[in-house]
Protein backbone atom coordinates (compact mmCIF):
# COMPACT_ATOMS: atom_id res chain seq x y z
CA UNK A 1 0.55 -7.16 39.37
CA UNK A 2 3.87 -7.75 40.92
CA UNK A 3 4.85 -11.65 41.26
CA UNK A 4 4.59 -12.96 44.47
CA UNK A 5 8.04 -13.81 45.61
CA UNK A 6 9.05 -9.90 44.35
CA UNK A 7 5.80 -8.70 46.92
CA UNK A 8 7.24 -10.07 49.53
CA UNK A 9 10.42 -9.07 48.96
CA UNK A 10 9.56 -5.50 48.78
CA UNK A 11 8.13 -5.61 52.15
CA UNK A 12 11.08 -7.52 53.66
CA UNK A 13 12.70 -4.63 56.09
CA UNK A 14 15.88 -4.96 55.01
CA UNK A 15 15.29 -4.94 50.93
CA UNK A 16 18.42 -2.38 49.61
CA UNK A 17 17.86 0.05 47.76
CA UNK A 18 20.11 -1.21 45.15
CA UNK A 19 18.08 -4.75 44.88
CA UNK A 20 15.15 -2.07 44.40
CA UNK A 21 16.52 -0.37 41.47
CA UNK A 22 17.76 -3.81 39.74
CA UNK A 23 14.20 -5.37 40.08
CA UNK A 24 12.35 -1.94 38.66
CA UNK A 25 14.94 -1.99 36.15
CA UNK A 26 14.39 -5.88 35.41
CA UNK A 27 10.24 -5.00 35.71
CA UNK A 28 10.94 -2.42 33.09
CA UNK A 29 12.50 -4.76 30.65
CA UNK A 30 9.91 -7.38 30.51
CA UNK A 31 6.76 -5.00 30.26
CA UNK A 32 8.73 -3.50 27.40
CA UNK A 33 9.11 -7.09 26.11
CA UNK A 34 5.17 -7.99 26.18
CA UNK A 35 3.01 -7.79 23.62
CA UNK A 36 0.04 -5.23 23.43
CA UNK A 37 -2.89 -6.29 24.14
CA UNK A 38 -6.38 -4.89 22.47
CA UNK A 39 -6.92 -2.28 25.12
CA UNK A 40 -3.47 -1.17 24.81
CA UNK A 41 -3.01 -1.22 20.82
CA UNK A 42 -6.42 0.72 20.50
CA UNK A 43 -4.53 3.66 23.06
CA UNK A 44 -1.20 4.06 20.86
CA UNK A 45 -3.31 3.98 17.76
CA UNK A 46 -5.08 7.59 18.88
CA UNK A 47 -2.08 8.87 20.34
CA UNK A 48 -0.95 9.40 16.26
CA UNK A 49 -4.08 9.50 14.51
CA UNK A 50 -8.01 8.61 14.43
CA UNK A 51 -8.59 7.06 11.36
CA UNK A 52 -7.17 4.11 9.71
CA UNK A 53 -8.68 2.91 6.25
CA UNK A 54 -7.04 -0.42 4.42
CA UNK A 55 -6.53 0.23 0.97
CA UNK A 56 -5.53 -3.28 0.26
CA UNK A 57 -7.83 -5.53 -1.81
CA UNK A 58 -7.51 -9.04 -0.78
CA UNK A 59 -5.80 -11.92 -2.92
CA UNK A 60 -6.97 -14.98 -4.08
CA UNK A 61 -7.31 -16.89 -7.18
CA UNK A 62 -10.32 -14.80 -8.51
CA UNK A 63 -8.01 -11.66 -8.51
CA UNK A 64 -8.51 -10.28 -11.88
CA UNK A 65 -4.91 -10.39 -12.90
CA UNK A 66 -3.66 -8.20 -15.93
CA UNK A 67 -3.67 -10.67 -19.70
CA UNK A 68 -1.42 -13.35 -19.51
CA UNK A 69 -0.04 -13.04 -15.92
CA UNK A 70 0.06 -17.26 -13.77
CA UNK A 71 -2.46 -17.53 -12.09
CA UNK A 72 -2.47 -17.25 -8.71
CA UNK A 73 -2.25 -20.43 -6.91
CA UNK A 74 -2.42 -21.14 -2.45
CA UNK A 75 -1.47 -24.80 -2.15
CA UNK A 76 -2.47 -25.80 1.77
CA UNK A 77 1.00 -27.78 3.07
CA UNK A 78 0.28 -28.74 6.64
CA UNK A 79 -2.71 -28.61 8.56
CA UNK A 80 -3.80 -28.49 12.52
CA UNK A 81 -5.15 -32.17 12.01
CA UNK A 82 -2.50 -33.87 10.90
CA UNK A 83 0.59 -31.87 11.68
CA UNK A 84 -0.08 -29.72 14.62
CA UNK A 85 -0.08 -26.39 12.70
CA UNK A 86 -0.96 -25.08 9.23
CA UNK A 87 0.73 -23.09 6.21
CA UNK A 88 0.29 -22.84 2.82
CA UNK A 89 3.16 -22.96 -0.30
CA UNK A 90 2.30 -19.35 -2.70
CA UNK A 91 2.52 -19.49 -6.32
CA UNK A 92 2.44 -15.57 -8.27
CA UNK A 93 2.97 -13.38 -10.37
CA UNK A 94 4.54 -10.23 -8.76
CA UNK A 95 2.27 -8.24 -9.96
CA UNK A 96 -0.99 -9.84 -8.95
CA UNK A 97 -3.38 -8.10 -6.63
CA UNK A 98 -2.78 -4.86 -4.51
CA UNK A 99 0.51 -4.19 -5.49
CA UNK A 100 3.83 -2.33 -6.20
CA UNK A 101 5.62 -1.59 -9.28
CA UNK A 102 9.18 -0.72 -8.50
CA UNK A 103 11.24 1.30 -10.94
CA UNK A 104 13.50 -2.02 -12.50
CA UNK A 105 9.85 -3.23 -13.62
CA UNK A 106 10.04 -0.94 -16.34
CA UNK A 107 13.59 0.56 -16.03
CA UNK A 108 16.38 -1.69 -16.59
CA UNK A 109 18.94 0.70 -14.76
CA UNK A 110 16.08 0.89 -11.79
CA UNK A 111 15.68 -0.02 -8.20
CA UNK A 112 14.54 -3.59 -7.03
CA UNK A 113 11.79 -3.47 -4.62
CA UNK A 114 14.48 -4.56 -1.33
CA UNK A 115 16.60 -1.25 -2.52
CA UNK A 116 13.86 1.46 -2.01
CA UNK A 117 14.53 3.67 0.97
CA UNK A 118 11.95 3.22 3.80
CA UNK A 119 11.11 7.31 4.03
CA UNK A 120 9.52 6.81 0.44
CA UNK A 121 6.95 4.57 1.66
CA UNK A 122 5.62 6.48 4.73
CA UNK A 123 4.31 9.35 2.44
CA UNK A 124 1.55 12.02 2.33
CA UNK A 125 -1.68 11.28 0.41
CA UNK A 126 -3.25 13.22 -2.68
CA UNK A 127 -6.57 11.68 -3.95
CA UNK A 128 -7.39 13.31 -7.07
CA UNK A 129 -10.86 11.78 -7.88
CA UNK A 130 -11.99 11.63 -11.79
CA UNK A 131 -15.49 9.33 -11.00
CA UNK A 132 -17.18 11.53 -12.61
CA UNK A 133 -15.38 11.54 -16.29
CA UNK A 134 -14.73 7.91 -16.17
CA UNK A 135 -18.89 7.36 -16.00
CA UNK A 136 -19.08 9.06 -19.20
CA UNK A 137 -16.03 7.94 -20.42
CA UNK A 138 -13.94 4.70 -19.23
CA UNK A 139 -10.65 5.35 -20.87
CA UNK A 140 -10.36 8.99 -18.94
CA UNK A 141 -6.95 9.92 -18.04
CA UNK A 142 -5.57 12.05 -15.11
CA UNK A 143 -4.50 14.96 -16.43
CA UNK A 144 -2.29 18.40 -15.40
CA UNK A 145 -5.84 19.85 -15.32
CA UNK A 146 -6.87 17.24 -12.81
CA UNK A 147 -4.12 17.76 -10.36
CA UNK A 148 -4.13 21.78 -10.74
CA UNK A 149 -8.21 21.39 -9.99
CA UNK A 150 -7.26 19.61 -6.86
CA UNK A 151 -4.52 22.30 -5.59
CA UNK A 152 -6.45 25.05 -6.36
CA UNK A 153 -9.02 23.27 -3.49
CA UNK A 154 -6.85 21.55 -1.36
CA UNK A 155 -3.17 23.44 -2.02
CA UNK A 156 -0.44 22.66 -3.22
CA UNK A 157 0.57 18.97 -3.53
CA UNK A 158 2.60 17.97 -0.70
CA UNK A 159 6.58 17.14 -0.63
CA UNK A 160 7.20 13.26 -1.58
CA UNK A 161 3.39 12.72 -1.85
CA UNK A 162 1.81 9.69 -3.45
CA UNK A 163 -0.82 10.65 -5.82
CA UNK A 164 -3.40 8.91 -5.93
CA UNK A 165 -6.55 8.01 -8.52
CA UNK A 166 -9.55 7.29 -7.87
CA UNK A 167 -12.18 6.47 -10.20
CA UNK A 168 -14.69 4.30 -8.63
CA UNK A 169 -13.09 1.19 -10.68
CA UNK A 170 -12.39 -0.71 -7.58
CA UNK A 171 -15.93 -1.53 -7.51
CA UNK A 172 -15.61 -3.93 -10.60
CA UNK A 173 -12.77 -5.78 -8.56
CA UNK A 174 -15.37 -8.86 -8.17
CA UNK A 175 -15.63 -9.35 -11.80
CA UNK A 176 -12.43 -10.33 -13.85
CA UNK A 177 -14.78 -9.47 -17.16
CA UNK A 178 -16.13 -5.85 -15.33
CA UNK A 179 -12.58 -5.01 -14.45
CA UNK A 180 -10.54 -5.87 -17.56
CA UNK A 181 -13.28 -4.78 -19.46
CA UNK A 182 -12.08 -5.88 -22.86
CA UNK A 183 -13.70 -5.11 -25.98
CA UNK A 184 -14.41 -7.46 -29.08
CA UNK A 185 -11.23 -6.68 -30.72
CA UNK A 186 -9.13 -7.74 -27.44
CA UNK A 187 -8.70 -3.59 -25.89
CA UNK A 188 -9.55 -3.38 -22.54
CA UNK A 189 -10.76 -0.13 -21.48
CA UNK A 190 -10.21 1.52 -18.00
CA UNK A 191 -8.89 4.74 -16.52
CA UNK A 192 -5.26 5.72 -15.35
CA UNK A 193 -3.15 8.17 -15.39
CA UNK A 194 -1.79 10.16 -18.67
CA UNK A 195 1.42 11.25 -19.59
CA UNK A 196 1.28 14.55 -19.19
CA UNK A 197 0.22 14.49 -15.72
CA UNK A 198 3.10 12.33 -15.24
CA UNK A 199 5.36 14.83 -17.05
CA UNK A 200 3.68 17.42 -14.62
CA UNK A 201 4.47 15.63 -11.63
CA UNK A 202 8.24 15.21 -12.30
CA UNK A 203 9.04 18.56 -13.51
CA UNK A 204 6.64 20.90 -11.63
CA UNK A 205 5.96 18.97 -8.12
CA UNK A 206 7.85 16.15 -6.29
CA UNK A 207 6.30 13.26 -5.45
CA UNK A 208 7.56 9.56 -4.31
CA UNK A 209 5.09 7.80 -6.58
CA UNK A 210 1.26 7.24 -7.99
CA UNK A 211 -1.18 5.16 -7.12
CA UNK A 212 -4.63 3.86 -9.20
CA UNK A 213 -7.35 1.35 -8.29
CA UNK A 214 -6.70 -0.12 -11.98
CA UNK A 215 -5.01 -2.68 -13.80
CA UNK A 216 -2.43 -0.35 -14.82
CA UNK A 217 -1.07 2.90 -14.38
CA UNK A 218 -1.21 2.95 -18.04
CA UNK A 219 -4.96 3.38 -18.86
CA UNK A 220 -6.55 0.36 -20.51
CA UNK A 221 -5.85 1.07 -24.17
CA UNK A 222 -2.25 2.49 -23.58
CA UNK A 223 -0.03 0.00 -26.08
CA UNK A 224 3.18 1.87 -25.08
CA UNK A 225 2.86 2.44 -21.45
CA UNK A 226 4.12 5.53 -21.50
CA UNK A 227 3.58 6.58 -17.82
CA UNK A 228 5.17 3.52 -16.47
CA UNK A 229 8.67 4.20 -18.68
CA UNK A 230 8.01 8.18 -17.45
CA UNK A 231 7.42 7.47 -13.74
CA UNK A 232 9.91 4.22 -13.03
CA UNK A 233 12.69 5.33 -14.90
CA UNK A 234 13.01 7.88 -12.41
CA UNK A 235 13.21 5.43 -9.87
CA UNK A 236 9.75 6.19 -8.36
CA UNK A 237 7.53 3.83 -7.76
CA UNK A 238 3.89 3.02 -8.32
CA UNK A 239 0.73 1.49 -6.88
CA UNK A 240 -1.80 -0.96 -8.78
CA UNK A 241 -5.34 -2.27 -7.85
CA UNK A 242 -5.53 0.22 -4.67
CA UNK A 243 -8.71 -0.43 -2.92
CA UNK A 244 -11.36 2.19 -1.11
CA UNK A 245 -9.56 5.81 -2.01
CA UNK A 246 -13.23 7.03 -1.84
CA UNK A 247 -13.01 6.34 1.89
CA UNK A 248 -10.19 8.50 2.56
CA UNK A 249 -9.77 12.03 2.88
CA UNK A 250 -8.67 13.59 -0.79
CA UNK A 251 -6.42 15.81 1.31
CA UNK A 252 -3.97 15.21 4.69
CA UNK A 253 -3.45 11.38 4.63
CA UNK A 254 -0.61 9.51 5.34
CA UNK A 255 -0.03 5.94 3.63
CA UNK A 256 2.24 3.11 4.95
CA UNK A 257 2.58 1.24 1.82
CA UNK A 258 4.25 -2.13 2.92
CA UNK A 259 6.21 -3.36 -0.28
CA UNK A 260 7.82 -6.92 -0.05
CA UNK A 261 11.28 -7.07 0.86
CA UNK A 262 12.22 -9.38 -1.54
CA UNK A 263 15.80 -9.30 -3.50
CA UNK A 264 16.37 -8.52 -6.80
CA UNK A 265 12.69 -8.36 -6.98
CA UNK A 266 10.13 -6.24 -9.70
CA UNK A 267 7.47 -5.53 -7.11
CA UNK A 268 5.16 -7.64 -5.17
CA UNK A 269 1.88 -7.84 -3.08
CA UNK A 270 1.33 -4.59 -1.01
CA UNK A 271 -0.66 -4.26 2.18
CA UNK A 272 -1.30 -0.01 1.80
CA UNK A 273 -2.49 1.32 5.00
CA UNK A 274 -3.66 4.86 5.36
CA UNK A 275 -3.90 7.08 8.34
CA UNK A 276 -5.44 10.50 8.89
């Protein structure tokens, strides 16, 4: 709808042409400065792709957090009632829910999280899916077999990809005692990736980092986490507590994997979209 005073002006006989262009021209600017509406975000979305999935779990203080992380803490500071708007003061750990590991969290040489380049974190998706050996065995690995199992069906692994695990563990997320799942003598046992698949990855393939719906890349028992000294030091990063990868494709999805741009920092909460 045009504004009324710029109707009328437009049928005034002796409008110029010039006063034309600089009101189209003005008209321009300020539907480019609108936001979209519903109707109009649901149109760009399919104009790139028709499937989103969120791979984000979402935080709170019953996140199961990894053995002696703070807890997690949301502390409301103002509210509608009393000051006209509301916000809350956060309290973490860095590593606490969906989130990133960036390389300086294991590599003292390594990137901070505000340092990694932007083309790293708009990356193809590989879902290599071991459900099936963690049911009969929760401290199953990810191995070179894995990944060569999931070329020989799907190709080979994509250029900068994120590889991805998933092992049907983010269905324990509820329980911080399912999760963990720690044994009497203080283990816990889960899945994630080993070594030598991470040793695979960096010599044979090239990827811009892994991904698990674990505690750890590390699986549960690992006491020299091996794959995150492997996989960081080379100043890749990686992906912790990823939620749903059994809802996406295991083969031609894209992530978005939003990592905090926070200075000088380890990692942070993620928000890990993916698009297909």
């Amino acid at each position: 709808m045009c504004p009324p005073n710029a109707r009328a002006s437009m049928q005034c006989p002796d409008v110029s042409r010039r006063s034309l262009l600089k009101f189209g021209l003005g008209a321009a600017a300020a539907a480019l400065a609108l936001p979209l509406n519903a109707a109009q975000a649901a149109t760009v979305r399919r104009t790139s792709f028709s499937s989103v999935a969120d791979l984000t779990h979402v935080l709170g203080p019953g996140f199961p957090l990894f053995p002696g992380a703070a807890p997690f803490q949301i502390t409301q500071a103002v509210a509608h009632d009393k000051d006209g708007y509301y916000g809350s003061m956060l309290n973490y750990w860095e590593h606490s829910g969906t989130h990133m590991d960036a390389p300086v969290h294991f590599a003292s040489n390594g990137l901070f999280v505000d340092q990694l380049a932007v083309e790293n974190l708009v990356v193809p998706a590989a879902v290599i899916n071991i459900t099936a050996k963690v049911e009969r065995d929760p401290d199953a690995v990810v191995t070179p077999d894995d990944i060569m199992a999931w070329e020989r069906r799907y190709g080979r692994l994509p250029d900068n990809a994120a590889v991805l695990m998933a092992s049907g563990w983010g269905a324990r997320a509820g329980s911080v005692q399912a999760f963990r799942n720690t044994d009497s003598s203080g283990v816990m046992h889960f899945p994630g990736f080993g070594k030598a698949a991470i040793d695979f990855l960096l010599t044979e393939r090239r990827i811009s980092g892994i991904g698990v719906d674990t505690l750890s890349l590390d699986h549960g028992p690992s006491a020299d986490f091996a794959v995150h000294y492997t996989l960081l030091s080379t100043n890749r990063w990686g992906l912790e507590n990823v939620a749903n990868l059994e809802a996406i494709p295991p083969s031609g999805a894209s992530i978005f994997v939003g990592a905090p741009k926070i200075a000088a920092g380890s990692g942070g909460p993620t928000r890990i979209m993916a698009v297909w």
